[in-house]
PDB file of N, CA and C in Angstrom:
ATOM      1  N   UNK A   1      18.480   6.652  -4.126  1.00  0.00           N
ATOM      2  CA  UNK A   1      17.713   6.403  -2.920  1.00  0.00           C
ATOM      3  C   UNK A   1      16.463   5.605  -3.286  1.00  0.00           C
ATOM      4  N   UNK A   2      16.320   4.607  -2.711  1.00  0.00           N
ATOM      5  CA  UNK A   2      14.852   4.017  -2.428  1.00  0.00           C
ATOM      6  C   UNK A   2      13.842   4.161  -2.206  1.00  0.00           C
ATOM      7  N   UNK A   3      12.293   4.205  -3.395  1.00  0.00           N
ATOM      8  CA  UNK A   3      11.256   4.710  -2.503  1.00  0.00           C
ATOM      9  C   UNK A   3      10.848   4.010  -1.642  1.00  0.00           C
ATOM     10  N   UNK A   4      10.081   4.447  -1.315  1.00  0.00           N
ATOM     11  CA  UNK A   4       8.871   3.970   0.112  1.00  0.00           C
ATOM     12  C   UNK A   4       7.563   3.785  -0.631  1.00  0.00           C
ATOM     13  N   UNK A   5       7.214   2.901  -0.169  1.00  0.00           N
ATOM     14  CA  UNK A   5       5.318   2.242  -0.264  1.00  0.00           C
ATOM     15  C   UNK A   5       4.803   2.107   1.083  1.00  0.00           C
ATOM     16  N   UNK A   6       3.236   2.458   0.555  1.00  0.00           N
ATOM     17  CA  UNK A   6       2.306   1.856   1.730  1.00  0.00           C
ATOM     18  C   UNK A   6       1.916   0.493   0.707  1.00  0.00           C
ATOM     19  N   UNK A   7       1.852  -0.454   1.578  1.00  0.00           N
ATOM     20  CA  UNK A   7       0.682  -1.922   0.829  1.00  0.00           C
ATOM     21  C   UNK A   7      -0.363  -1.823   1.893  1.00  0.00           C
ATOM     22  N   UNK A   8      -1.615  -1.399   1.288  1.00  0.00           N
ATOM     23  CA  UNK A   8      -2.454  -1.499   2.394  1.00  0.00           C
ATOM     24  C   UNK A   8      -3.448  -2.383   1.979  1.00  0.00           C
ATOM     25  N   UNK A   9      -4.182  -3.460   3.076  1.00  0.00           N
ATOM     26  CA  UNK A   9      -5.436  -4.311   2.333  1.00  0.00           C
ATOM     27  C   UNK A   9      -6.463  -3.665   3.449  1.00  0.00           C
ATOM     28  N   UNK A  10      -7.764  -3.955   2.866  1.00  0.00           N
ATOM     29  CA  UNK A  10      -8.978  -3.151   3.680  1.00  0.00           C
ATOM     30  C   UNK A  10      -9.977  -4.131   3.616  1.00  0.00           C
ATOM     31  N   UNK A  11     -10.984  -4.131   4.319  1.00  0.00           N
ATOM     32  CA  UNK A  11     -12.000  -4.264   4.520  1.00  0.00           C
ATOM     33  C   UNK A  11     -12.857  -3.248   5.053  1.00  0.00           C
ATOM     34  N   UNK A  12     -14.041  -2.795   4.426  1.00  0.00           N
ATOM     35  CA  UNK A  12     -14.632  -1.428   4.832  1.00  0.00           C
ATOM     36  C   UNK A  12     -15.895  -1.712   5.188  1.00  0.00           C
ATOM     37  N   UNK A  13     -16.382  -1.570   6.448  1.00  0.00           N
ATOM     38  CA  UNK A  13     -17.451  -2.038   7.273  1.00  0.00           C
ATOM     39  C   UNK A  13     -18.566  -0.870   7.227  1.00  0.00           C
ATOM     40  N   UNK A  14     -18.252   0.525   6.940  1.00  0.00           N
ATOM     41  CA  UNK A  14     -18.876   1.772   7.020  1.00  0.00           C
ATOM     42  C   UNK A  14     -18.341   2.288   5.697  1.00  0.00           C
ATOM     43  N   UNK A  15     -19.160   2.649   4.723  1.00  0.00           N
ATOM     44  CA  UNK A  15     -19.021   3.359   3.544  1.00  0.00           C
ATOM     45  C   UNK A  15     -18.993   4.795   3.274  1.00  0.00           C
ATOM     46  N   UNK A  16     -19.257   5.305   4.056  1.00  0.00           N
ATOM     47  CA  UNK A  16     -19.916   6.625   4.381  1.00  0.00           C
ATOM     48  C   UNK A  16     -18.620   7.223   5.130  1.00  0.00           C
ATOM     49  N   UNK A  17     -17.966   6.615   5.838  1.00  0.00           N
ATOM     50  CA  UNK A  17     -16.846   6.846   6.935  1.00  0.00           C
ATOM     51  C   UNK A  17     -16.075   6.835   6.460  1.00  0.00           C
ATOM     52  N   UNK A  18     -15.428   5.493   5.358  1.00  0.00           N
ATOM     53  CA  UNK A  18     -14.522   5.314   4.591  1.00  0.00           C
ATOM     54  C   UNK A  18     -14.212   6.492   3.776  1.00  0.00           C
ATOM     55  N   UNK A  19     -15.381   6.741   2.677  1.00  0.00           N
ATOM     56  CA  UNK A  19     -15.673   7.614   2.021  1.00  0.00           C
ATOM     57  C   UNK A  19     -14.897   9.137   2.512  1.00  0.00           C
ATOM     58  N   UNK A  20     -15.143   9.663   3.760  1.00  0.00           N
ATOM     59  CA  UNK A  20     -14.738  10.807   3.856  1.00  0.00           C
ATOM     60  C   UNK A  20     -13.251  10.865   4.547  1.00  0.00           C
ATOM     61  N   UNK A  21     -12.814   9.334   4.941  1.00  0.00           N
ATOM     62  CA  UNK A  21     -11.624   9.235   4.852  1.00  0.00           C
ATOM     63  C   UNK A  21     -10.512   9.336   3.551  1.00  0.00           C
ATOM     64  N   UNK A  22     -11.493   8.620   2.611  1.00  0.00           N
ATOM     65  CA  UNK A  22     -10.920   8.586   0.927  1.00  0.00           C
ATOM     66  C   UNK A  22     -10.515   9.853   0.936  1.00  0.00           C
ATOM     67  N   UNK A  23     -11.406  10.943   1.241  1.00  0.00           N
ATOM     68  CA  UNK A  23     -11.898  12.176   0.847  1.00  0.00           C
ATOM     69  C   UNK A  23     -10.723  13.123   1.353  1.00  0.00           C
ATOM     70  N   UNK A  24     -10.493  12.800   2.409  1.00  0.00           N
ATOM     71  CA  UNK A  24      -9.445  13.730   3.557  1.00  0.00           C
ATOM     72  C   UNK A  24      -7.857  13.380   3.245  1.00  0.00           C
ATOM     73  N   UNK A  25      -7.619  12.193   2.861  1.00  0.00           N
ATOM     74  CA  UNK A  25      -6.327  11.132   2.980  1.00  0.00           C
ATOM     75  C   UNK A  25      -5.015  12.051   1.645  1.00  0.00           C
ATOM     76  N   UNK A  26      -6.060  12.575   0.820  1.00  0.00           N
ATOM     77  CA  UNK A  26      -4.836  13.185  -0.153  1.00  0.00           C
ATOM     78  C   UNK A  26      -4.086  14.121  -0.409  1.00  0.00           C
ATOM     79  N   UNK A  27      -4.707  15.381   0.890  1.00  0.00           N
ATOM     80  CA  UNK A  27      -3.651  16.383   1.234  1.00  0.00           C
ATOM     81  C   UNK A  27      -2.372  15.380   1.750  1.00  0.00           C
ATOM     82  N   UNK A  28      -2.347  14.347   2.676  1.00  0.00           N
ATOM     83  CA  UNK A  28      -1.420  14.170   3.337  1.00  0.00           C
ATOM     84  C   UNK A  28      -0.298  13.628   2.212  1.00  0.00           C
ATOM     85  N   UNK A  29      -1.146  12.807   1.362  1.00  0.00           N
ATOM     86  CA  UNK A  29      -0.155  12.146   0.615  1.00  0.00           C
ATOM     87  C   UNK A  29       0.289  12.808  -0.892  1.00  0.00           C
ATOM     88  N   UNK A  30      -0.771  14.325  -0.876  1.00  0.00           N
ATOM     89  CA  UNK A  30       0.521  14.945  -1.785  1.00  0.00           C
ATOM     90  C   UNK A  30       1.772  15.511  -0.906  1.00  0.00           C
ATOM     91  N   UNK A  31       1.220  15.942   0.403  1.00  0.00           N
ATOM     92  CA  UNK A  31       2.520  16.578   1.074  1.00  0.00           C
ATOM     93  C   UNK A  31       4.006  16.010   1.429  1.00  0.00           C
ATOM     94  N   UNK A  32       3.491  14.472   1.250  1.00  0.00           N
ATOM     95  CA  UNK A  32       4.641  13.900   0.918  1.00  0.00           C
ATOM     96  C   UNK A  32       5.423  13.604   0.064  1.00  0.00           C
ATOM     97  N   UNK A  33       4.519  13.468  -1.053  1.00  0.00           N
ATOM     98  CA  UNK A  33       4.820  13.403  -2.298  1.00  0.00           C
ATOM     99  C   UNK A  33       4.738  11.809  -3.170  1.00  0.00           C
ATOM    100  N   UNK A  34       3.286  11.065  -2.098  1.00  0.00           N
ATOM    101  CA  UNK A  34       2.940  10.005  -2.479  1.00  0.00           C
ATOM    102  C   UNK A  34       2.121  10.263  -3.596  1.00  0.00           C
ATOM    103  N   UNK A  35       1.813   9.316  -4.451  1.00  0.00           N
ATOM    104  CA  UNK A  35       1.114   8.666  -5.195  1.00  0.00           C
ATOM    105  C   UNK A  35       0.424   7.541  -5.583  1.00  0.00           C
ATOM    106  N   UNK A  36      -0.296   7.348  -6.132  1.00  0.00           N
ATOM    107  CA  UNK A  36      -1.064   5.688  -6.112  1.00  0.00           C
ATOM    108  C   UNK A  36      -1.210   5.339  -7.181  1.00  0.00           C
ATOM    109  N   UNK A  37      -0.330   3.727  -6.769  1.00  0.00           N
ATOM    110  CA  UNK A  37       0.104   3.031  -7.439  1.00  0.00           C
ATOM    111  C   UNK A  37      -1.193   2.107  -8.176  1.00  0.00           C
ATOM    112  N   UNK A  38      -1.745   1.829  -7.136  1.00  0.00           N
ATOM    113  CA  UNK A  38      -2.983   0.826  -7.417  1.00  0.00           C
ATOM    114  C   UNK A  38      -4.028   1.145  -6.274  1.00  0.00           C
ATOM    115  N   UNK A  39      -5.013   1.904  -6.146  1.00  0.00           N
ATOM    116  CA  UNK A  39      -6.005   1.974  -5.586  1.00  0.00           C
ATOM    117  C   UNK A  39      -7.315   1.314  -5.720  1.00  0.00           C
ATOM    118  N   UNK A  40      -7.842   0.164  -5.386  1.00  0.00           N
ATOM    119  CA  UNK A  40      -8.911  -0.537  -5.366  1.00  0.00           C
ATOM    120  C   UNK A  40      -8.481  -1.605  -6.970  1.00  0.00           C
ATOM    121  N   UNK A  41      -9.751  -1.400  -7.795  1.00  0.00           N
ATOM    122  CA  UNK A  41      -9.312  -2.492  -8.733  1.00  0.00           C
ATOM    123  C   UNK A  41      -9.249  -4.064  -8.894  1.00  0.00           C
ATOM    124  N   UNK A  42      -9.350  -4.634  -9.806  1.00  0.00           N
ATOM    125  CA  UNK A  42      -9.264  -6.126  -9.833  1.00  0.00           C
ATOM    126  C   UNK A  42      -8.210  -6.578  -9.210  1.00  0.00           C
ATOM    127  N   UNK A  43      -8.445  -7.657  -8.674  1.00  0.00           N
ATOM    128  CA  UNK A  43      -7.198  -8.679  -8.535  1.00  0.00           C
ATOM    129  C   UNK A  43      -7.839  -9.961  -8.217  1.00  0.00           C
ATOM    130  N   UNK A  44      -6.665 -10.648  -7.969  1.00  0.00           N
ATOM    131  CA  UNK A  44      -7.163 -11.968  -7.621  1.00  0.00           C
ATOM    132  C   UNK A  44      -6.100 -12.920  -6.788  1.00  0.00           C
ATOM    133  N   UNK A  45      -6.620 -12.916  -5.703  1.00  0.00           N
ATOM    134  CA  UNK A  45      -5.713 -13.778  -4.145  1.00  0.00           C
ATOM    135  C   UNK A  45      -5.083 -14.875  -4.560  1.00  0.00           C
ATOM    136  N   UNK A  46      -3.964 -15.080  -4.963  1.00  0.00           N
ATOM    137  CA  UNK A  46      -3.321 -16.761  -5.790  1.00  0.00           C
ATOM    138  C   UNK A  46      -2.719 -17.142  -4.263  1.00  0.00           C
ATOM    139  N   UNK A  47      -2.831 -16.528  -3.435  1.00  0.00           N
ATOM    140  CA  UNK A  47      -1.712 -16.746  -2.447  1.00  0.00           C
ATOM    141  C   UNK A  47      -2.546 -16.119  -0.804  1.00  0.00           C
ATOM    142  N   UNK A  48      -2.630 -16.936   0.203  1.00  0.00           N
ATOM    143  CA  UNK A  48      -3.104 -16.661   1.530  1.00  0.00           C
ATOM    144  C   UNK A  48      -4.260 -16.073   1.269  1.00  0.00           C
ATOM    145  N   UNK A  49      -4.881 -14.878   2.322  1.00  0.00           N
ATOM    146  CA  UNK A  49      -5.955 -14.379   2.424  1.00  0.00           C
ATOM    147  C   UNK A  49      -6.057 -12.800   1.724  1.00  0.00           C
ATOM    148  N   UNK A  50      -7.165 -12.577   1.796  1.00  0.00           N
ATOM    149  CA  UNK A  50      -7.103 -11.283   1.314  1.00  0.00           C
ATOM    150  C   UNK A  50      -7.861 -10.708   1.884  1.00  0.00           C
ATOM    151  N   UNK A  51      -8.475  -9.338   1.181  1.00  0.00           N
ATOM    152  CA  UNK A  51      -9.416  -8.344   2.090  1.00  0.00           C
ATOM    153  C   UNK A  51     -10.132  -8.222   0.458  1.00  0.00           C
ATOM    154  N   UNK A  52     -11.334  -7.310   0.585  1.00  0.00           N
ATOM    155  CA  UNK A  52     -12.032  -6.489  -0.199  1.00  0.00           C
ATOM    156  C   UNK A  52     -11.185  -5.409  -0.761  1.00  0.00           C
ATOM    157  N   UNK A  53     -10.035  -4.652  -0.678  1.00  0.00           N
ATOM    158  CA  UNK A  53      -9.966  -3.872  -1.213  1.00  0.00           C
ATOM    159  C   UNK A  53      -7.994  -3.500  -1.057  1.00  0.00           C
ATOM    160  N   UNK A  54      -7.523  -3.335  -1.991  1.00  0.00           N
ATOM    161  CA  UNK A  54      -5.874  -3.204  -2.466  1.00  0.00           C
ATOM    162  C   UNK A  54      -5.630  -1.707  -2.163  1.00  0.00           C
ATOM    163  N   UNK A  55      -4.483  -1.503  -1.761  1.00  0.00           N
ATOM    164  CA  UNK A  55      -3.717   0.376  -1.884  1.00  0.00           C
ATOM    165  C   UNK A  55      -2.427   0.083  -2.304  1.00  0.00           C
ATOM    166  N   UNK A  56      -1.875   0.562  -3.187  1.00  0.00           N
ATOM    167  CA  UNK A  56      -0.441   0.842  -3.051  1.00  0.00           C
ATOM    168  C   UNK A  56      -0.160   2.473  -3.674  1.00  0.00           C
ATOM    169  N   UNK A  57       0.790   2.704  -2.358  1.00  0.00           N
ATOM    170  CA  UNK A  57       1.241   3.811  -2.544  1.00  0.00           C
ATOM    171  C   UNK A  57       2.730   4.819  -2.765  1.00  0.00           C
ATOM    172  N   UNK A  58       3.241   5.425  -3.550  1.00  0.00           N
ATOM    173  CA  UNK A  58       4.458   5.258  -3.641  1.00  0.00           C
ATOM    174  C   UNK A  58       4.744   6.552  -2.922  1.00  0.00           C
ATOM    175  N   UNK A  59       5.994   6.616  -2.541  1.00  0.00           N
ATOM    176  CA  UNK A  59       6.630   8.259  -1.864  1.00  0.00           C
ATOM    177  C   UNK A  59       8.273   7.861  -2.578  1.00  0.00           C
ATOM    178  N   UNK A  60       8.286   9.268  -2.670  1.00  0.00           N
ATOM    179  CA  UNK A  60       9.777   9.288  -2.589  1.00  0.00           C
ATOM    180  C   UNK A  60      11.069   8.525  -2.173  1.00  0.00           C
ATOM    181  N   UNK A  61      10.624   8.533  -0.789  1.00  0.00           N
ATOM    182  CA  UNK A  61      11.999   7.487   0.339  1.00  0.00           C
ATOM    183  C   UNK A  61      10.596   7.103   1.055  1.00  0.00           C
ATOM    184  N   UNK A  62      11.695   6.174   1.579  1.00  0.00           N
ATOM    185  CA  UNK A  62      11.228   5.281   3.095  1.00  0.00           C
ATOM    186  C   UNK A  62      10.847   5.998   3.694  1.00  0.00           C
ATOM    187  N   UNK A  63      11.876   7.158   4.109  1.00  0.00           N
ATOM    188  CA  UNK A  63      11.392   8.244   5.330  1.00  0.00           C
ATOM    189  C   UNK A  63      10.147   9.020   4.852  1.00  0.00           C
ATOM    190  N   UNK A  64       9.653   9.572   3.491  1.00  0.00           N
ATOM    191  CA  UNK A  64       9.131  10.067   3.490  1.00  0.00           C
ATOM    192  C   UNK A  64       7.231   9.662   3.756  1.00  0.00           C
ATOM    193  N   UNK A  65       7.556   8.150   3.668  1.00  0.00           N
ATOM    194  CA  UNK A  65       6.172   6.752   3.920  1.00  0.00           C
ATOM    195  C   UNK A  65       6.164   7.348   4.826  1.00  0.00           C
ATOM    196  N   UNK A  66       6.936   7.074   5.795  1.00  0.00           N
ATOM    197  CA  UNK A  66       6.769   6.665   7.013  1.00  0.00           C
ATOM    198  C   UNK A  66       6.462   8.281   7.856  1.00  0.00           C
ATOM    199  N   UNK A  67       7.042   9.473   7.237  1.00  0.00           N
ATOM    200  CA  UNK A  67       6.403  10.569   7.676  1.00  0.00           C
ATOM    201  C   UNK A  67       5.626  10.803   7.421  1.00  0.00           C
ATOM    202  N   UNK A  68       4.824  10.647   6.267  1.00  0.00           N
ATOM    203  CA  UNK A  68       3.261  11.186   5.871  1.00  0.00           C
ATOM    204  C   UNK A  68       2.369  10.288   6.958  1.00  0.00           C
ATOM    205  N   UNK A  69       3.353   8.794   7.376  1.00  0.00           N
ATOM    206  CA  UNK A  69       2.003   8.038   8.000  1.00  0.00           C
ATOM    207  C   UNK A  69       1.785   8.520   9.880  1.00  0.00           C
ATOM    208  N   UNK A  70       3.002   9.250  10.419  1.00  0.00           N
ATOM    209  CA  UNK A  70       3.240   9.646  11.262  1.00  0.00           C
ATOM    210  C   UNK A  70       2.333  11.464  11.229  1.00  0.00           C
ATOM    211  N   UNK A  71       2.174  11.750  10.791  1.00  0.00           N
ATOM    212  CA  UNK A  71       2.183  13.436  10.266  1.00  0.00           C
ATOM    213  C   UNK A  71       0.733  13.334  11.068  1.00  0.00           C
ATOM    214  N   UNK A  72       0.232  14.579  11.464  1.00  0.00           N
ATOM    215  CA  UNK A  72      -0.458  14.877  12.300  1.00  0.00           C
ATOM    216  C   UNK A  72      -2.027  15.034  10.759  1.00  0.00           C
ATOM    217  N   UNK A  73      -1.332  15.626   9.843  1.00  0.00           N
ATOM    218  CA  UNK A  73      -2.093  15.488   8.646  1.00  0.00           C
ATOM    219  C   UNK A  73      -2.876  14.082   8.233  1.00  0.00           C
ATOM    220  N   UNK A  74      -1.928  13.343   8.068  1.00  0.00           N
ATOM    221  CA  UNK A  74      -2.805  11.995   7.811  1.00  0.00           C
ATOM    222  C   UNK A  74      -3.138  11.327   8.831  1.00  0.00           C
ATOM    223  N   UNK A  75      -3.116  11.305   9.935  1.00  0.00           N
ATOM    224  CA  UNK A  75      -3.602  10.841  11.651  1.00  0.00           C
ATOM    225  C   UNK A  75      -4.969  11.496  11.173  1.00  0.00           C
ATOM    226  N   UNK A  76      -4.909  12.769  11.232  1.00  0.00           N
ATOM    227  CA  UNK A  76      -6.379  13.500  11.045  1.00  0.00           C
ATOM    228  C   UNK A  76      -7.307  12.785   9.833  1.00  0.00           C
ATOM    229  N   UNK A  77      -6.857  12.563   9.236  1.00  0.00           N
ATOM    230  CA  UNK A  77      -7.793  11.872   7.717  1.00  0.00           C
ATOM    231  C   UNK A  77      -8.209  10.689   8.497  1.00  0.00           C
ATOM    232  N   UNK A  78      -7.173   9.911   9.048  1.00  0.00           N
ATOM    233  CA  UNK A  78      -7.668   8.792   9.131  1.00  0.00           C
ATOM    234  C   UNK A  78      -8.613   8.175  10.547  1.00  0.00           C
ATOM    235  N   UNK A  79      -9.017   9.381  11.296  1.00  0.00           N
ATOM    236  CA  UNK A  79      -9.430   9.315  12.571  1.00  0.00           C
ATOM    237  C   UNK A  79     -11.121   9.411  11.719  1.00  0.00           C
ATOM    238  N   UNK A  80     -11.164  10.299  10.640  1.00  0.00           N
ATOM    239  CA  UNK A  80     -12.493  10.210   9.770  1.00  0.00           C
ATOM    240  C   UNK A  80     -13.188   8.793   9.814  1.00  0.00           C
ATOM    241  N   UNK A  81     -12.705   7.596   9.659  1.00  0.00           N
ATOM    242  CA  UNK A  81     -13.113   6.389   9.634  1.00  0.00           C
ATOM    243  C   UNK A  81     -13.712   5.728  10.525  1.00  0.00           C
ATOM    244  N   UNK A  82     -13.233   6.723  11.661  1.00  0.00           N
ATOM    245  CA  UNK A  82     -14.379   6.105  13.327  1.00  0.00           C
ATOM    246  C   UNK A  82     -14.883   4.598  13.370  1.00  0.00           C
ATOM    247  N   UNK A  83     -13.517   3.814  13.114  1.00  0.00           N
ATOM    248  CA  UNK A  83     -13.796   1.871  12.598  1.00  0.00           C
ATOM    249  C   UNK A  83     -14.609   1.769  11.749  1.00  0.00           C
ATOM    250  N   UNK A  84     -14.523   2.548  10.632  1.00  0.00           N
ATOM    251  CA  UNK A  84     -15.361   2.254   9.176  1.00  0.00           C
ATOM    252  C   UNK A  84     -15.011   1.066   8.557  1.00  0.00           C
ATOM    253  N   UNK A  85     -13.292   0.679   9.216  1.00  0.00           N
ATOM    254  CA  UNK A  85     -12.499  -0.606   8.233  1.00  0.00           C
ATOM    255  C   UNK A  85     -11.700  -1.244   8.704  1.00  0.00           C
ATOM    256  N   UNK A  86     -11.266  -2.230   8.543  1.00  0.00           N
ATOM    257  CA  UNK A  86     -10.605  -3.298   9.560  1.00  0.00           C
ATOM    258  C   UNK A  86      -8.958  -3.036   8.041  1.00  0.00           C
ATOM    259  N   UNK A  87      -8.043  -2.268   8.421  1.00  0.00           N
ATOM    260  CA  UNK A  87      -7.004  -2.363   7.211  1.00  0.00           C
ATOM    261  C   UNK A  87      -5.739  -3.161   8.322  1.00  0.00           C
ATOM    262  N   UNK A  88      -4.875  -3.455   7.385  1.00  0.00           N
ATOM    263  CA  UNK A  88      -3.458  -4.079   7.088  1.00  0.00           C
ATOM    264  C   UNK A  88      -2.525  -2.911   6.857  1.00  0.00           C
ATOM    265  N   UNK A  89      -1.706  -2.764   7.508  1.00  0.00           N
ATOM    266  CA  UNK A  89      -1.116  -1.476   6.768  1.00  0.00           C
ATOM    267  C   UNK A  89       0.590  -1.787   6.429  1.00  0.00           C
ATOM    268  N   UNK A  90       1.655  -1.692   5.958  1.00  0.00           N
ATOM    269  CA  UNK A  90       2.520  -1.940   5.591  1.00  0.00           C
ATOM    270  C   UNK A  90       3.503  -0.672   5.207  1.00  0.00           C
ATOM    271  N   UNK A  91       4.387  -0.071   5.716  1.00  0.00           N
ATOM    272  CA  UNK A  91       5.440   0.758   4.803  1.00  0.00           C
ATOM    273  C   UNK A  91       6.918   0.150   4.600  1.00  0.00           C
ATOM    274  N   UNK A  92       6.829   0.244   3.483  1.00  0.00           N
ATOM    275  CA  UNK A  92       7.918  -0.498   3.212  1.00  0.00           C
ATOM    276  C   UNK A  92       9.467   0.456   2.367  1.00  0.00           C
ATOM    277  N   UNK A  93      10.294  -0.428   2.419  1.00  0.00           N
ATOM    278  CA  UNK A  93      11.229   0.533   1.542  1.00  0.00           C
ATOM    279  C   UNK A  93      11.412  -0.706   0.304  1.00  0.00           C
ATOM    280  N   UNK A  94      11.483   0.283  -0.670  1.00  0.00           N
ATOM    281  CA  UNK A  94      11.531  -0.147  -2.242  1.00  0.00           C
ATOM    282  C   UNK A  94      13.073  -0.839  -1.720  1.00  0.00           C
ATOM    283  N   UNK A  95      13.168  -1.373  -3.669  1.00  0.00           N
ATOM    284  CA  UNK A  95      14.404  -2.364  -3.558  1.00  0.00           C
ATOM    285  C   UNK A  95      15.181  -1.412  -5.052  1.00  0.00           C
ATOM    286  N   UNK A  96      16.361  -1.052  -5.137  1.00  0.00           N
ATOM    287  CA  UNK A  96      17.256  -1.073  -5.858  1.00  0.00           C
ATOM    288  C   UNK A  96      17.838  -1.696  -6.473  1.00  0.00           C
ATOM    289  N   UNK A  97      17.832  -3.238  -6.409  1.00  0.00           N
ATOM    290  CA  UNK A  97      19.089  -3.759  -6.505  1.00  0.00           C
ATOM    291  C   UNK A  97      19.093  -4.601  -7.497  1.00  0.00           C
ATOM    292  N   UNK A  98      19.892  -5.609  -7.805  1.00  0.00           N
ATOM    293  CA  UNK A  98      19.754  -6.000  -9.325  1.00  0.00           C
ATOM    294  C   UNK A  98      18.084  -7.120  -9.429  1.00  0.00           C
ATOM    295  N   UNK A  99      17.655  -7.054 -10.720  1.00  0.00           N
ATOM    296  CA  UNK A  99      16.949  -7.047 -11.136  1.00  0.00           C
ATOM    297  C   UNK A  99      16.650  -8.870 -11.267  1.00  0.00           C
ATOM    298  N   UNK A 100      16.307  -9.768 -11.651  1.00  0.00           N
ATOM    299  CA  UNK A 100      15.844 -11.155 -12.653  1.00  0.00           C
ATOM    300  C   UNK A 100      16.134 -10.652 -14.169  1.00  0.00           C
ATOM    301  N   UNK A 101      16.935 -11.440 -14.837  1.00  0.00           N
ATOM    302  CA  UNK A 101      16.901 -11.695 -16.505  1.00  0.00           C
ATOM    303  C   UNK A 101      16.527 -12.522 -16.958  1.00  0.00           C
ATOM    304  N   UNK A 102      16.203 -12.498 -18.421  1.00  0.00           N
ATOM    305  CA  UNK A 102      16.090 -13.784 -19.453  1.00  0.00           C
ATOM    306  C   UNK A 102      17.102 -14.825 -18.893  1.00  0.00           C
ATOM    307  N   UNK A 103      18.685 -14.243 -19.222  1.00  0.00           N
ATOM    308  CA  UNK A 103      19.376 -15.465 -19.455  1.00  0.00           C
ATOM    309  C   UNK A 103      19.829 -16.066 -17.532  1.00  0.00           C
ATOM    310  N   UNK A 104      19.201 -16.241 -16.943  1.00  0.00           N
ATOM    311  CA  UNK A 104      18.567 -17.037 -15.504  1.00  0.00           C
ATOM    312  C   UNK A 104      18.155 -18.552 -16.486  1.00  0.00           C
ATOM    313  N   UNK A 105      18.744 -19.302 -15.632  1.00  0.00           N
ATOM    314  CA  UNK A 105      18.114 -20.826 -15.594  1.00  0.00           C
ATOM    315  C   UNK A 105      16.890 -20.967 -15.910  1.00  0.00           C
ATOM    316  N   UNK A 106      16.144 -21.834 -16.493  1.00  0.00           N
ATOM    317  CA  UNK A 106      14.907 -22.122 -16.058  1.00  0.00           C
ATOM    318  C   UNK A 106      14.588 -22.987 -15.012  1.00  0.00           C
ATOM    319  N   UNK A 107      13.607 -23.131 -13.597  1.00  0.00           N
ATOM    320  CA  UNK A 107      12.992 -23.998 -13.023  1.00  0.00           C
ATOM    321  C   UNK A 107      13.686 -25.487 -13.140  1.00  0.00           C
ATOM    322  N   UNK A 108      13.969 -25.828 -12.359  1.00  0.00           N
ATOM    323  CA  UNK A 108      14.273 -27.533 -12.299  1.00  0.00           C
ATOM    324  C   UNK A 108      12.253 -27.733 -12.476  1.00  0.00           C
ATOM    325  N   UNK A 109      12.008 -28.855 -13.398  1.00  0.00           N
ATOM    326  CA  UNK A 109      11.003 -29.378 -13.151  1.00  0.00           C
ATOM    327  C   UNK A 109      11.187 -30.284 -11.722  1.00  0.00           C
ATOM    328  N   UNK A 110       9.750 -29.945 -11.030  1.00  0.00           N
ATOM    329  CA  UNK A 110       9.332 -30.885  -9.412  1.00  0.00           C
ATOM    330  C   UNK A 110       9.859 -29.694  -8.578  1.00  0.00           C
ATOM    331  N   UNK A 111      11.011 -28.777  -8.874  1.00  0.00           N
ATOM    332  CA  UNK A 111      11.666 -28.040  -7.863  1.00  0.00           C
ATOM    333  C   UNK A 111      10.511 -27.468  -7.225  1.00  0.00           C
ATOM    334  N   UNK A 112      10.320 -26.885  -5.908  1.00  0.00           N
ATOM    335  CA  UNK A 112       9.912 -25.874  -5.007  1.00  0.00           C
ATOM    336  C   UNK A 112       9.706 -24.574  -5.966  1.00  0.00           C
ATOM    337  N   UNK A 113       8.332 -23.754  -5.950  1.00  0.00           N
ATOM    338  CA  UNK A 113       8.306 -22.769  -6.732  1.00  0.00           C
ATOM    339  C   UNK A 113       8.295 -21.756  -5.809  1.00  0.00           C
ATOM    340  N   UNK A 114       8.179 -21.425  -4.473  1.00  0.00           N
ATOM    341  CA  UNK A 114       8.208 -20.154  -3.565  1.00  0.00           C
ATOM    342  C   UNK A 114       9.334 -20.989  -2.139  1.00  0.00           C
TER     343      UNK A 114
END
């Protein structure tokens, strides 16, 4: 079975709000049995726009994303934020399936890279 992710991007307008959202948000996502993948941290935008601030989060399954984000538990955490942050939110289902190898072609030079 496939897990589930949140990709979330943020911008946080209220620190203080955010903060006790941070604060509230991880009963829900042990009850699902999420974890974090990448919470805040470096990066760097090679591609479109971005926000101030990265989430990724893993669960079990799809269903189980998508219930922690439904759950009356994490509704409650996240009502803490009273528009502390302008987020992106995303649940997604993981991929299984075969992988990229070494022995793959290389690139046509000039070809299209995305």
């Amino acid at each position: 079975m496939a897990k589930g992710y949140w990709i979330v991007r943020v911008d946080v307008s209220d620190a203080e709000a955010y903060k006790a959202y941070a604060a509230a948000n991880g009963a829900a996502f042990a009850r699902f049995g999420g974890r974090f993948l990448a919470r805040g941290g470096a990066f760097e935008a090679v591609a479109g726009q971005a926000r101030a601030r990265n989430v990724i989060v893993e669960f079990p399954s799809y269903e189980e994303a998508l219930a922690c984000w439904h759950s009356d538990l994490y509704q409650s955490a996240r009502a803490l934020q009273k528009g502390g942050a302008e987020a992106d939110i995303v649940v997604i289902e993981g991929y299984d399936g075969p992988q990229p190898t070494l022995s793959e072609p290389a690139p046509t030079p000039g070809a299209a890279s995305e």
